[in-house]
C-alpha atoms as a PDB file:
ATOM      1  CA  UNK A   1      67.141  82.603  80.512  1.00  0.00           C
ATOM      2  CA  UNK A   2      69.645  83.101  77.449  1.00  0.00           C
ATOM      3  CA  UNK A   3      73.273  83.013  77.509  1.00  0.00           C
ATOM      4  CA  UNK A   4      73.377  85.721  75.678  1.00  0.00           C
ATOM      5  CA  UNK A   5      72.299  89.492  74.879  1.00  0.00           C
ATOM      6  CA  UNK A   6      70.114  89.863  71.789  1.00  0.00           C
ATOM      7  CA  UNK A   7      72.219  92.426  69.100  1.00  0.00           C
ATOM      8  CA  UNK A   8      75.155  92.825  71.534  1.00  0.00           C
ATOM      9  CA  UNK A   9      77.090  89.882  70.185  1.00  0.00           C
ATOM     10  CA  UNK A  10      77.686  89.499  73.844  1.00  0.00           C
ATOM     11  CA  UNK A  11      77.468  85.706  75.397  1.00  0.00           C
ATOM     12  CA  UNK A  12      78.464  83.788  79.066  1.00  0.00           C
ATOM     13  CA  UNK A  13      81.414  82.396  77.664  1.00  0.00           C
ATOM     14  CA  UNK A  14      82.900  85.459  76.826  1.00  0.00           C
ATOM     15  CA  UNK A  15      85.976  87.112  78.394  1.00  0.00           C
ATOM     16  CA  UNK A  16      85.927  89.648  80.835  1.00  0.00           C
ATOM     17  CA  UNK A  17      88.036  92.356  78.011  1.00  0.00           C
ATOM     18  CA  UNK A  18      86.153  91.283  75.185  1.00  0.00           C
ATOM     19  CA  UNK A  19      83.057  91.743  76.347  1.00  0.00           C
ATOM     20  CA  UNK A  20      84.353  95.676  77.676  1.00  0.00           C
ATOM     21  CA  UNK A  21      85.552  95.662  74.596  1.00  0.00           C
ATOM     22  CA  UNK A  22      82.526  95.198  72.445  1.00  0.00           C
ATOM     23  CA  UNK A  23      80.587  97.964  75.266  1.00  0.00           C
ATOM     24  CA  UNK A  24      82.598 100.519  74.671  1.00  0.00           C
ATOM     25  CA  UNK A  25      82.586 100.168  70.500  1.00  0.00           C
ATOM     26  CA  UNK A  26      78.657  99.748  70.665  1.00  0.00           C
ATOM     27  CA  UNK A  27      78.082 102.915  68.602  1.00  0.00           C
ATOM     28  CA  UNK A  28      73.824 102.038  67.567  1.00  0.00           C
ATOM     29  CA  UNK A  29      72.332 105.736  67.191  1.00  0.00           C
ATOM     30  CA  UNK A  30      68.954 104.257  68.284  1.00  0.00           C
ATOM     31  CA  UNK A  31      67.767 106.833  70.869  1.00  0.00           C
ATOM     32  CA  UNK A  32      64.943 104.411  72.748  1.00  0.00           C
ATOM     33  CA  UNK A  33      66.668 102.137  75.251  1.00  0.00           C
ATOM     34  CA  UNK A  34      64.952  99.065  73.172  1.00  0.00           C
ATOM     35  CA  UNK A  35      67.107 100.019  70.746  1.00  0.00           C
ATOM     36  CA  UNK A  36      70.643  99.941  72.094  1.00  0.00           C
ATOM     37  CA  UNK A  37      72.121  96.653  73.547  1.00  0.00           C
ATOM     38  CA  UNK A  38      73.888  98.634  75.755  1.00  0.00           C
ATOM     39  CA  UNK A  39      71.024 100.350  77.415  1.00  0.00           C
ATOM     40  CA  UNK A  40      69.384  97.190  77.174  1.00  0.00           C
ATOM     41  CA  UNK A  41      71.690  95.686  79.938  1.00  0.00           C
ATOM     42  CA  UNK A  42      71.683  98.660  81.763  1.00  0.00           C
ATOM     43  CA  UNK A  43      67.710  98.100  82.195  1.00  0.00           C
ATOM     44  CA  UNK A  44      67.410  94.894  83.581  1.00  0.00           C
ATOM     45  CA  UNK A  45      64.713  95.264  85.982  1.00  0.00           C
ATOM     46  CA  UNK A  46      64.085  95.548  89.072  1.00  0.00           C
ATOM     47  CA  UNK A  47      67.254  97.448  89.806  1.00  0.00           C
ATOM     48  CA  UNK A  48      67.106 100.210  87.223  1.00  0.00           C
ATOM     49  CA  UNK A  49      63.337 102.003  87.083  1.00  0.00           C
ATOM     50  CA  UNK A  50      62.045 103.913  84.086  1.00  0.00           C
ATOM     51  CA  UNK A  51      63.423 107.218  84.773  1.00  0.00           C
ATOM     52  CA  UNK A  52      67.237 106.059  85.516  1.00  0.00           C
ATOM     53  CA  UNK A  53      66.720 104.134  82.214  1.00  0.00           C
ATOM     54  CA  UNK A  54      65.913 107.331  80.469  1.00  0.00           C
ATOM     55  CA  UNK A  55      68.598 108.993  82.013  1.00  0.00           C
ATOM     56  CA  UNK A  56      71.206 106.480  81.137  1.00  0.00           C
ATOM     57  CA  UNK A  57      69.570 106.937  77.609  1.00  0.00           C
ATOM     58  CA  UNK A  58      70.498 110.718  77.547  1.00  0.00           C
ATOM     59  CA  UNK A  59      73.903 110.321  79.081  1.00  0.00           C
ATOM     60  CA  UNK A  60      74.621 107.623  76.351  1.00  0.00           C
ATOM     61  CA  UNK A  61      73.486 110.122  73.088  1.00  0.00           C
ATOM     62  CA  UNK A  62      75.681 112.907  75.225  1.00  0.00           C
ATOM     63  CA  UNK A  63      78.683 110.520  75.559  1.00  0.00           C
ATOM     64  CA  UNK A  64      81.745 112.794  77.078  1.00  0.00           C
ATOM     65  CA  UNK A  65      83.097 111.499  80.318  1.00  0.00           C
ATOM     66  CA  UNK A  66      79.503 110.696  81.487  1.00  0.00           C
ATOM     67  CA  UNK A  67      79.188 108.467  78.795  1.00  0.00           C
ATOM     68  CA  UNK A  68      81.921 106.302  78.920  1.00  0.00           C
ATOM     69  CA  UNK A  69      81.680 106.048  82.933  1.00  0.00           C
ATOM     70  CA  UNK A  70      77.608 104.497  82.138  1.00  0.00           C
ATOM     71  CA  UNK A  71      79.629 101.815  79.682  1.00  0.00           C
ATOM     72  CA  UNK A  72      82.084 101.084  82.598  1.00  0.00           C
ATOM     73  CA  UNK A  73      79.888 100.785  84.864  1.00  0.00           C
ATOM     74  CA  UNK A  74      77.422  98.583  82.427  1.00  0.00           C
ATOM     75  CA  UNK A  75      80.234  96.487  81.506  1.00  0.00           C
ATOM     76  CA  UNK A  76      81.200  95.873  85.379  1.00  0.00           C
ATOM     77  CA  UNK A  77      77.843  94.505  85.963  1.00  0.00           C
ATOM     78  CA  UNK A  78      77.302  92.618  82.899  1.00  0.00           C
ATOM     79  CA  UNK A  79      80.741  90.976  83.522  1.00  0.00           C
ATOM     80  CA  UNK A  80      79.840  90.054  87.258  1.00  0.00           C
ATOM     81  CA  UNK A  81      75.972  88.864  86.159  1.00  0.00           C
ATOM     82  CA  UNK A  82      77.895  86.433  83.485  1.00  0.00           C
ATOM     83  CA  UNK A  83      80.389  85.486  86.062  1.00  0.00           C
ATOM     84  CA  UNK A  84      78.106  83.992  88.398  1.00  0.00           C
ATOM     85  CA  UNK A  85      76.418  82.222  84.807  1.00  0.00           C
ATOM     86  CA  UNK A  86      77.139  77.924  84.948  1.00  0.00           C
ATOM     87  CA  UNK A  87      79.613  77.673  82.606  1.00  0.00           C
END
């Protein structure tokens, strides 16, 4: 498995604010979840199923307060699945 996220210029050795950083300034207009690094860590399987992944797709192009509570909560679990990552 890589130590890092294809297009997201995110990596395992990153800091915890940089890589929250770099999720919230992800601006990619792409509006298929295989387009957006972003939506591509939301939809690592099996915890998020097609439709959430659509969803989170929709919330994402709507941004607002919706939006930026998906990047929080995409950058929480992106920062916990690299802090468990051998260094």
């Amino acid at each position: 498995m890589s130590k890092s996220i294809p297009g997201s210029w995110i990596d395992a050795s990153m800091r915890a604010d940089d890589i929250r950083v770099l999720l919230f300034t992800e601006t990619g207009t792409a509006t298929e979840s295989d387009g957006s690094s972003l939506l591509q860590m939301y939809a690592r399987p099996p915890e998020i199923d097609g439709q959430a992944c659509d969803r989170a797709a929709a919330t994402r192009r709507n941004g607002g307060p919706a939006g930026t509570a998906l990047r929080e909560k995409i950058a929480e679990r992106t920062i916990s699945a690299f802090s468990r990552w051998p260094r």
